[in-house]
N, C-alpha and C. Protein backbone atom coordinates (compact mmCIF):
# COMPACT_ATOMS: atom_id res chain seq x y z
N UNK A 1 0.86 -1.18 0.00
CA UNK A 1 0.00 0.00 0.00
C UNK A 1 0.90 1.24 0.00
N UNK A 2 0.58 2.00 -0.75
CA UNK A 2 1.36 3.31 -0.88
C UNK A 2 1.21 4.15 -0.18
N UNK A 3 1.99 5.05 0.21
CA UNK A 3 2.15 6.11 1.19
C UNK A 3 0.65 7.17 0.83
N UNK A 4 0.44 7.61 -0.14
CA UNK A 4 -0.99 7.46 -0.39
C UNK A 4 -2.28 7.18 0.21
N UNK A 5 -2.51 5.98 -0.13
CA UNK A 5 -3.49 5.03 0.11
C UNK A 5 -3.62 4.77 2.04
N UNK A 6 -2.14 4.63 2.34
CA UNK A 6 -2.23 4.31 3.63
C UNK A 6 -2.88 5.72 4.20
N UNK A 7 -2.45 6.93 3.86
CA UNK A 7 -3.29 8.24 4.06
C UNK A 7 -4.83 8.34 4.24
N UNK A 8 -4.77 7.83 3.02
CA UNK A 8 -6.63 8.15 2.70
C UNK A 8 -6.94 6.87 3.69
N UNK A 9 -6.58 5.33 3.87
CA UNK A 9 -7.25 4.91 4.49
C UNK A 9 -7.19 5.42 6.03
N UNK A 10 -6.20 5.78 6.59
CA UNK A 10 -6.40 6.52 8.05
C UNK A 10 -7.42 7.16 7.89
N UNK A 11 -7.54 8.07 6.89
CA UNK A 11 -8.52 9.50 7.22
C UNK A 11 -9.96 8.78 7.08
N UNK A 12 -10.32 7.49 5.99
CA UNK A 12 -11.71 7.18 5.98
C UNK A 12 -11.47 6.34 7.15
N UNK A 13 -10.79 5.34 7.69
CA UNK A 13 -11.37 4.52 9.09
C UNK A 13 -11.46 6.19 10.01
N UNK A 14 -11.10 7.20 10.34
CA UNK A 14 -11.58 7.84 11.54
C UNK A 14 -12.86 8.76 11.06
N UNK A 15 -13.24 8.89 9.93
CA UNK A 15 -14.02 9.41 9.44
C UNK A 15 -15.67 8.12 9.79
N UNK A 16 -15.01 6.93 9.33
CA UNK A 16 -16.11 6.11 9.70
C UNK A 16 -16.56 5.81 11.38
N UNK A 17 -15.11 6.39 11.84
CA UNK A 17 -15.58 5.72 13.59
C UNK A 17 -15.72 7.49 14.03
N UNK A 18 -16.23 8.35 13.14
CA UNK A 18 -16.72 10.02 13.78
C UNK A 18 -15.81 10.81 14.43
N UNK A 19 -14.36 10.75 14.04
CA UNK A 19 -13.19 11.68 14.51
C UNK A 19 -12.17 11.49 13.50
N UNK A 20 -11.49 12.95 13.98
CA UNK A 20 -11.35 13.74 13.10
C UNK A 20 -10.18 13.49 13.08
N UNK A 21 -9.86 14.54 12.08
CA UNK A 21 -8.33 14.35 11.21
C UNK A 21 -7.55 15.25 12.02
N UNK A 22 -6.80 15.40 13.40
CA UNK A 22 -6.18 16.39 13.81
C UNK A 22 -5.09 16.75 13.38
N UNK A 23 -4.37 18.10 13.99
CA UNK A 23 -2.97 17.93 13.69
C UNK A 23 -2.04 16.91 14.37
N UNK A 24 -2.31 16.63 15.72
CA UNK A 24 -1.67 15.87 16.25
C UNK A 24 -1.51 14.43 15.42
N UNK A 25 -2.69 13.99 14.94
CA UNK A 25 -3.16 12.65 14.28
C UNK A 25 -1.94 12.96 13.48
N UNK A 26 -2.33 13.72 11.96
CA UNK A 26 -1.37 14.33 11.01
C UNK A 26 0.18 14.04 11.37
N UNK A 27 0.34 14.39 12.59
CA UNK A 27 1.93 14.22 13.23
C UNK A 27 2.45 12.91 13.19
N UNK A 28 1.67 12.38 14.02
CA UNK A 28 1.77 11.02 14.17
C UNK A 28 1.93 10.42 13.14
N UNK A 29 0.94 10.08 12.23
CA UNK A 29 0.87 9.69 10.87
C UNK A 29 2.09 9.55 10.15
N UNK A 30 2.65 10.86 9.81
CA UNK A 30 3.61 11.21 9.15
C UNK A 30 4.99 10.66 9.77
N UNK A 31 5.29 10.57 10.81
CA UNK A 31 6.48 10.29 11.79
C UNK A 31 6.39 8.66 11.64
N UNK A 32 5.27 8.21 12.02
CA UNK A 32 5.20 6.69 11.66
C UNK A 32 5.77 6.17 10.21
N UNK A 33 5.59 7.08 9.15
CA UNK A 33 5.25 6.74 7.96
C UNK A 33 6.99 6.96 7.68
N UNK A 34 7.95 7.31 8.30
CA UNK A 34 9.12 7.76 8.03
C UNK A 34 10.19 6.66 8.74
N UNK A 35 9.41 5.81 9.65
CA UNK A 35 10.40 5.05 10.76
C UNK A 35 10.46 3.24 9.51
N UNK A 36 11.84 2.97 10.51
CA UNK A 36 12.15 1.65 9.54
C UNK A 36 12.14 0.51 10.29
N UNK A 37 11.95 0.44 11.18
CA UNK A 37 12.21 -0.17 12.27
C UNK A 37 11.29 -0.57 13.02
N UNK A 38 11.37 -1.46 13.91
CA UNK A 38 10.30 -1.93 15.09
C UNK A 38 10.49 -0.93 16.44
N UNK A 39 9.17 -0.46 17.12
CA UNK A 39 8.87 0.38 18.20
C UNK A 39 7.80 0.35 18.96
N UNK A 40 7.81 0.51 19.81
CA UNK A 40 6.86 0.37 21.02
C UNK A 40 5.67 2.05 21.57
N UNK A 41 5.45 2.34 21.89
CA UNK A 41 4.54 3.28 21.52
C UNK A 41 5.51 4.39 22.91
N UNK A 42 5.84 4.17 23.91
CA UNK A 42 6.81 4.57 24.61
C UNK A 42 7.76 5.37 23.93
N UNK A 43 8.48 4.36 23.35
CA UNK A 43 9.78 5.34 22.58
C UNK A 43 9.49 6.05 21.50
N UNK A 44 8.25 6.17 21.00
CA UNK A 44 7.45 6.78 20.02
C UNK A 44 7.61 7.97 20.05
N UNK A 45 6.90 8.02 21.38
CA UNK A 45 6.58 9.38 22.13
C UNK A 45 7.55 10.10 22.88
N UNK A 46 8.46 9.67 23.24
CA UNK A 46 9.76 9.98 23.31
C UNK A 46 10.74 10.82 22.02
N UNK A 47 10.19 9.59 20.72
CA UNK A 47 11.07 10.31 19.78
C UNK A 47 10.18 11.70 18.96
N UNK A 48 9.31 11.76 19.28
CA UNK A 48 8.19 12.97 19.38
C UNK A 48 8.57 14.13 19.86
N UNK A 49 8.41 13.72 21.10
CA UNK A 49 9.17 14.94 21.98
C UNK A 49 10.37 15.53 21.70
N UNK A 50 10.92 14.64 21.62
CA UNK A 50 12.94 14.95 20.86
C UNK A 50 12.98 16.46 19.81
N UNK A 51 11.92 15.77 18.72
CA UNK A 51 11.42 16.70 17.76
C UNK A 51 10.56 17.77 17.62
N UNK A 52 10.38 17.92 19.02
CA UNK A 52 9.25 19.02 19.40
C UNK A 52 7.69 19.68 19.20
N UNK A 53 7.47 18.03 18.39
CA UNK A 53 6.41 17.91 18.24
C UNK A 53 5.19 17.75 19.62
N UNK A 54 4.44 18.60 19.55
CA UNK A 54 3.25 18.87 20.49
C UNK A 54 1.94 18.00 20.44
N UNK A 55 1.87 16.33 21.16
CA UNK A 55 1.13 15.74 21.26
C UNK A 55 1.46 14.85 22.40
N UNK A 56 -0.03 14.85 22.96
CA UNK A 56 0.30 14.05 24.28
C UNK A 56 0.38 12.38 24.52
N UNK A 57 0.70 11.86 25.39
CA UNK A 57 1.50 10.17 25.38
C UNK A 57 -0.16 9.43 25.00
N UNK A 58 -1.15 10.13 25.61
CA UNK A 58 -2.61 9.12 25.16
C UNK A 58 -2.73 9.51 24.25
N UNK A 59 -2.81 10.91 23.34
CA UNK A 59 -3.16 10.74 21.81
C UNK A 59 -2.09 10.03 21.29
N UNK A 60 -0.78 9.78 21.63
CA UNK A 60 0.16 8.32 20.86
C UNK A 60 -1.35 6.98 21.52
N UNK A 61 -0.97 7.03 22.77
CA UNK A 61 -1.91 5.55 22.75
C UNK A 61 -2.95 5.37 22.27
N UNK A 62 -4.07 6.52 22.08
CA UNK A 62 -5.48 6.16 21.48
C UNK A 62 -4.94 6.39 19.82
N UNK A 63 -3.89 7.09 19.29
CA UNK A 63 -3.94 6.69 17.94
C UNK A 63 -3.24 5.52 17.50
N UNK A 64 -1.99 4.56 17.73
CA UNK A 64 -1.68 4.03 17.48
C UNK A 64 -2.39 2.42 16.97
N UNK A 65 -3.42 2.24 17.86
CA UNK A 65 -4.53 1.61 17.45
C UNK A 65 -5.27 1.76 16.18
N UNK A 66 -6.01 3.12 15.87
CA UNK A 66 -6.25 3.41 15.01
C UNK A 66 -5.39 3.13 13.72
N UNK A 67 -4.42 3.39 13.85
CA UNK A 67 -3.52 2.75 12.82
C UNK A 67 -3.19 2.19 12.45
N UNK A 68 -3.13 1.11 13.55
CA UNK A 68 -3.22 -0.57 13.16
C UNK A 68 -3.90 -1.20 12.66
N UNK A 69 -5.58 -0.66 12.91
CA UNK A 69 -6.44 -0.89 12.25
C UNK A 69 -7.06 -0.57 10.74
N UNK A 70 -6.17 0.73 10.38
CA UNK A 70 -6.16 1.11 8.97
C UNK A 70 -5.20 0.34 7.97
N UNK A 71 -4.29 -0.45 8.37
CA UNK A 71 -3.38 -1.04 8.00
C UNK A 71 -2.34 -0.22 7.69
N UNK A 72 -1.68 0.72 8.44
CA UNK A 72 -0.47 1.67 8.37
C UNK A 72 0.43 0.74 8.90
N UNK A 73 0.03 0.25 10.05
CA UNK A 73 1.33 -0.49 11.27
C UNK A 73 0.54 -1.72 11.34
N UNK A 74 1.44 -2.90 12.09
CA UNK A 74 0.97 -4.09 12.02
C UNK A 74 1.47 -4.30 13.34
N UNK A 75 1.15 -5.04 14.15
CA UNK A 75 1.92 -5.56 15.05
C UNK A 75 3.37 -6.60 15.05
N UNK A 76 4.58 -6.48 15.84
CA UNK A 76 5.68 -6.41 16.04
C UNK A 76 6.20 -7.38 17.22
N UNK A 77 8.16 -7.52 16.53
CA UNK A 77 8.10 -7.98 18.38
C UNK A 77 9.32 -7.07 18.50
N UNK A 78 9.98 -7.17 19.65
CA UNK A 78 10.77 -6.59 20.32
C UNK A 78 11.18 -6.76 21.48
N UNK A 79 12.47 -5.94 22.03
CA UNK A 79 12.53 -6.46 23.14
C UNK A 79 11.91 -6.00 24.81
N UNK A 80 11.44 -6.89 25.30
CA UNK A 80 10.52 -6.74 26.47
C UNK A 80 9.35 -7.22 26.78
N UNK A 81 8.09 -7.13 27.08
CA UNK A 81 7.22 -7.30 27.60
C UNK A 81 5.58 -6.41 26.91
N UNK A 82 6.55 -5.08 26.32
CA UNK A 82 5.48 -4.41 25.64
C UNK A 82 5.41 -4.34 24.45
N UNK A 83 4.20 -3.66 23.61
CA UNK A 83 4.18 -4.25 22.50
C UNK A 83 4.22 -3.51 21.57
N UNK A 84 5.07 -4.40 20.41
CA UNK A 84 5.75 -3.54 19.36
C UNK A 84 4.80 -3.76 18.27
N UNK A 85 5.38 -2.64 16.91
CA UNK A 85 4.56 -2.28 15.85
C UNK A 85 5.51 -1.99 14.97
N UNK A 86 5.07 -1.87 13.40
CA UNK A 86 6.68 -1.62 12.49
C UNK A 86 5.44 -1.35 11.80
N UNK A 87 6.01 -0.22 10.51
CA UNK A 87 5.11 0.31 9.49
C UNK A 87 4.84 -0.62 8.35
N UNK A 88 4.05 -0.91 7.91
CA UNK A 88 4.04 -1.88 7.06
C UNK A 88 4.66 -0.98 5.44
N UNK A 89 5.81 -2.13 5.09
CA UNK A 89 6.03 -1.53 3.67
C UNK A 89 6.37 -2.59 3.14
N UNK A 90 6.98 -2.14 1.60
CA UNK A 90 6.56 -3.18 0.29
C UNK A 90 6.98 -4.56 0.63
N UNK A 91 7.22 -5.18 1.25
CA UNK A 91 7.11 -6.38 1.48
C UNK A 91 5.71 -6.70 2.21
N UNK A 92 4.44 -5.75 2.38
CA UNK A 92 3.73 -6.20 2.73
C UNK A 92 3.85 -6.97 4.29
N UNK A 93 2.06 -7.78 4.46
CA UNK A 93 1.89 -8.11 5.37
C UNK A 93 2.76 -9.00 5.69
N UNK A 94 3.40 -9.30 7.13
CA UNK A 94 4.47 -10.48 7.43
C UNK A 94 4.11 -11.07 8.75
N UNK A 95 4.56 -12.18 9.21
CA UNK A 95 4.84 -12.61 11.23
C UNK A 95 6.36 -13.17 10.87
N UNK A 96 5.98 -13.16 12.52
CA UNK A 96 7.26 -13.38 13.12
C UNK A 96 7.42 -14.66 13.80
N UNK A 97 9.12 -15.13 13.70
CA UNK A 97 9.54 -16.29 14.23
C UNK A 97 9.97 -15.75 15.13
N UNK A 98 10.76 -15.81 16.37
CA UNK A 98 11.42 -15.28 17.55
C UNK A 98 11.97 -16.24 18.31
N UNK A 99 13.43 -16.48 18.67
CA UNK A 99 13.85 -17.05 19.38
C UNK A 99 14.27 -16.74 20.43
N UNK A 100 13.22 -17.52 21.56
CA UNK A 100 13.93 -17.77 22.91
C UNK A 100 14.92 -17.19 23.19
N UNK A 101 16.03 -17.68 22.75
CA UNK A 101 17.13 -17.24 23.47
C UNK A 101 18.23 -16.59 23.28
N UNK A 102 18.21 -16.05 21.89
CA UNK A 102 18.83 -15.28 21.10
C UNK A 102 18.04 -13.98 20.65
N UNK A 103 16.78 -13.97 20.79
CA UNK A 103 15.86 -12.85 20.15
C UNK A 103 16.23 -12.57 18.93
N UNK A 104 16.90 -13.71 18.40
CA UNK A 104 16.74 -13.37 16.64
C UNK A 104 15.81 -13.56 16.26
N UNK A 105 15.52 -12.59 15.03
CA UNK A 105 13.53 -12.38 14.88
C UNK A 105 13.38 -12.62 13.15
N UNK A 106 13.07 -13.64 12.65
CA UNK A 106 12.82 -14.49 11.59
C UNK A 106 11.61 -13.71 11.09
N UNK A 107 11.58 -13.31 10.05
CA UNK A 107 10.10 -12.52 9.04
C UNK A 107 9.49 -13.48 8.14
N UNK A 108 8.22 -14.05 7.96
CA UNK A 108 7.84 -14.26 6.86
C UNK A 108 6.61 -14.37 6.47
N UNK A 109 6.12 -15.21 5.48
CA UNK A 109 4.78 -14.39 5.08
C UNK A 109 4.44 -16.21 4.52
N UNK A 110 3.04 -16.30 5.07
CA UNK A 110 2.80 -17.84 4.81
C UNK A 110 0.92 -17.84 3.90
N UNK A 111 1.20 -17.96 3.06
CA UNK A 111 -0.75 -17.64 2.49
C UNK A 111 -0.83 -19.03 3.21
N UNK A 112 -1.00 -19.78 2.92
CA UNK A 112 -1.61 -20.66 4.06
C UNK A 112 -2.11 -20.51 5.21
N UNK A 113 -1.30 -19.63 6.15
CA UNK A 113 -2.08 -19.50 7.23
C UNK A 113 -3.27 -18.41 6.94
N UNK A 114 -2.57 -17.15 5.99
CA UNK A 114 -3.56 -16.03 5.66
C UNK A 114 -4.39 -16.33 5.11
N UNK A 115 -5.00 -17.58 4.24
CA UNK A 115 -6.47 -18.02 3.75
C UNK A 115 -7.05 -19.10 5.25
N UNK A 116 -6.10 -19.47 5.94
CA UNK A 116 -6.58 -20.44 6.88
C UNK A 116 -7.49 -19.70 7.74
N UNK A 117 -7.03 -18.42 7.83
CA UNK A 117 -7.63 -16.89 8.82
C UNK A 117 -8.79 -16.35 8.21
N UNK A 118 -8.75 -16.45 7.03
CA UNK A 118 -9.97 -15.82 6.17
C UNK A 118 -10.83 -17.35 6.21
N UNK A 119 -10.67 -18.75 6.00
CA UNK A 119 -11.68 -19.43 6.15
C UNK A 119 -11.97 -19.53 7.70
N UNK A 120 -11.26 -19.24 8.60
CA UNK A 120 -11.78 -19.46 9.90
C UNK A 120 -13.07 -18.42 10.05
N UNK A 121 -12.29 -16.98 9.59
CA UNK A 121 -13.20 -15.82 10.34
C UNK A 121 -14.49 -15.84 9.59
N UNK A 122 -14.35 -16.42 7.81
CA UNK A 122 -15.59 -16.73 6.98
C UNK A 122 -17.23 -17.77 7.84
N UNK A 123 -16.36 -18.46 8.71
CA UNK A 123 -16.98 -20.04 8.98
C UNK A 123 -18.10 -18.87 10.28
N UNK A 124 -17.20 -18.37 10.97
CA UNK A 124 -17.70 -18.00 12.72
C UNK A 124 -18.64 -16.15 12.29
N UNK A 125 -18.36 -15.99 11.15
CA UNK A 125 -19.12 -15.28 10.10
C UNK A 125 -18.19 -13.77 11.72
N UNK A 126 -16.99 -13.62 11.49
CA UNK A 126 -16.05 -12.79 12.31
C UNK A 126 -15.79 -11.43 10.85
N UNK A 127 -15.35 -10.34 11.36
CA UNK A 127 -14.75 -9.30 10.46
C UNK A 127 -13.54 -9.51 11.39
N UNK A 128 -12.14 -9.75 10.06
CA UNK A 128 -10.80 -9.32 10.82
C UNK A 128 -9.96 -8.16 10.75
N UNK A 129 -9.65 -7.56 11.16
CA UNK A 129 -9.20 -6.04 11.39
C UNK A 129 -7.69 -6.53 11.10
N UNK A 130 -6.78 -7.40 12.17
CA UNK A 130 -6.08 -7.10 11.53
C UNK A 130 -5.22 -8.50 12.82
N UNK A 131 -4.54 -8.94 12.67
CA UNK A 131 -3.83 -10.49 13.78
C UNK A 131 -2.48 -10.30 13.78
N UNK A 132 -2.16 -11.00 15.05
CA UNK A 132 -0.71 -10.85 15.39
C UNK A 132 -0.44 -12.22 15.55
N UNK A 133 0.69 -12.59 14.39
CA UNK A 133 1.07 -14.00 14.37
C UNK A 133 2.19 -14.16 14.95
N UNK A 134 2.88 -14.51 16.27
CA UNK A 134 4.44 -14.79 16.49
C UNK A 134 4.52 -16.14 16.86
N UNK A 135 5.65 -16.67 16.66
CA UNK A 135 5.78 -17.90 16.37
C UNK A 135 7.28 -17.91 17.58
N UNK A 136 7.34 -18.32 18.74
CA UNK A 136 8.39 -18.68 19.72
C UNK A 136 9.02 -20.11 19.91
N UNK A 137 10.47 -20.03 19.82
CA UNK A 137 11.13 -21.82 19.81
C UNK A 137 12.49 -21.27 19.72
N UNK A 138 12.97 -22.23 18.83
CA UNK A 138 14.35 -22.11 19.15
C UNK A 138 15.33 -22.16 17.74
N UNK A 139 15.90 -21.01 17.01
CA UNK A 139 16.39 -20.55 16.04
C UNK A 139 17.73 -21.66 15.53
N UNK A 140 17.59 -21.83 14.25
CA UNK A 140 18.68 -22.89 14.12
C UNK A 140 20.38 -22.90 14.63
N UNK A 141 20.79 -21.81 15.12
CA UNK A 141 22.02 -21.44 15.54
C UNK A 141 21.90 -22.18 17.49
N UNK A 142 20.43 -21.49 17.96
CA UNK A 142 20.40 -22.02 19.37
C UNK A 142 20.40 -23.56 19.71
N UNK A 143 19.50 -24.23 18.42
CA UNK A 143 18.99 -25.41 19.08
C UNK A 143 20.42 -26.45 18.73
């Protein structure tokens, strides 16, 4: 999805859930849309501040959601306990392998499971927004 598209779809999902396009949103948006990397919504807002950008740590938390749900960001791993996000680009949608004990973090992309998800959510008659696949064991270097 193009830098574009990922635009317009932010602005129609908050348009459909009755809020608005702020500047702060705008900020966010744009700063997300520039990062390469995996991040946690913490150091987000941190690297916000750095830049002197004027938005507060809950408009990071109540938008970052939103964004996930437009398909800008996807969910992530990283290191710790909290939870990470990476912008989705041209390699598209992906999960993650993660090892135990090395935290080397394996990417890949399986249609199998992604039609297995669409016949599940088809069957239980579910809408999917959007899933976090990580996959934990032990990386061929550890085991």
């Amino acid at each position: 999805m193009s830098n574009t598209k990922k635009f317009q779809a932010f602005r129609e999902l908050l348009a459909e859930k009755g809020l608005k396009f702020t500047y702060e949103r705008k900020g966010i948006l744009e700063e997300v849309m520039k990062l390469n990397s995996h991040f946690d919504a913490d150091s987000f807002y941190a690297q916000l501040k750095k830049k002197g950008l004027r938005t507060s740590r809950d408009t990071v938390y109540r938008t970052l959601p939103l964004l996930l749900e437009s398909g800008v960001i996807q969910k992530s791993v990283g290191e710790g306990k909290r939870e990470f996000f990476e912008r989705t680009s041209g390699k598209g949608h992906h999960d993650h392998m993660v090892c135990v004990r090395c935290k080397h973090i394996i990417e890949f992309h399986s249609e199998e499971i992604e039609k297995t998800q669409e016949t599940v959510c088809e069957k239980h008659n579910f809408k999917l927004i959007f899933h976090d696949h990580r996959l934990f064991g032990y990386c061929e270097a550890c085991r």
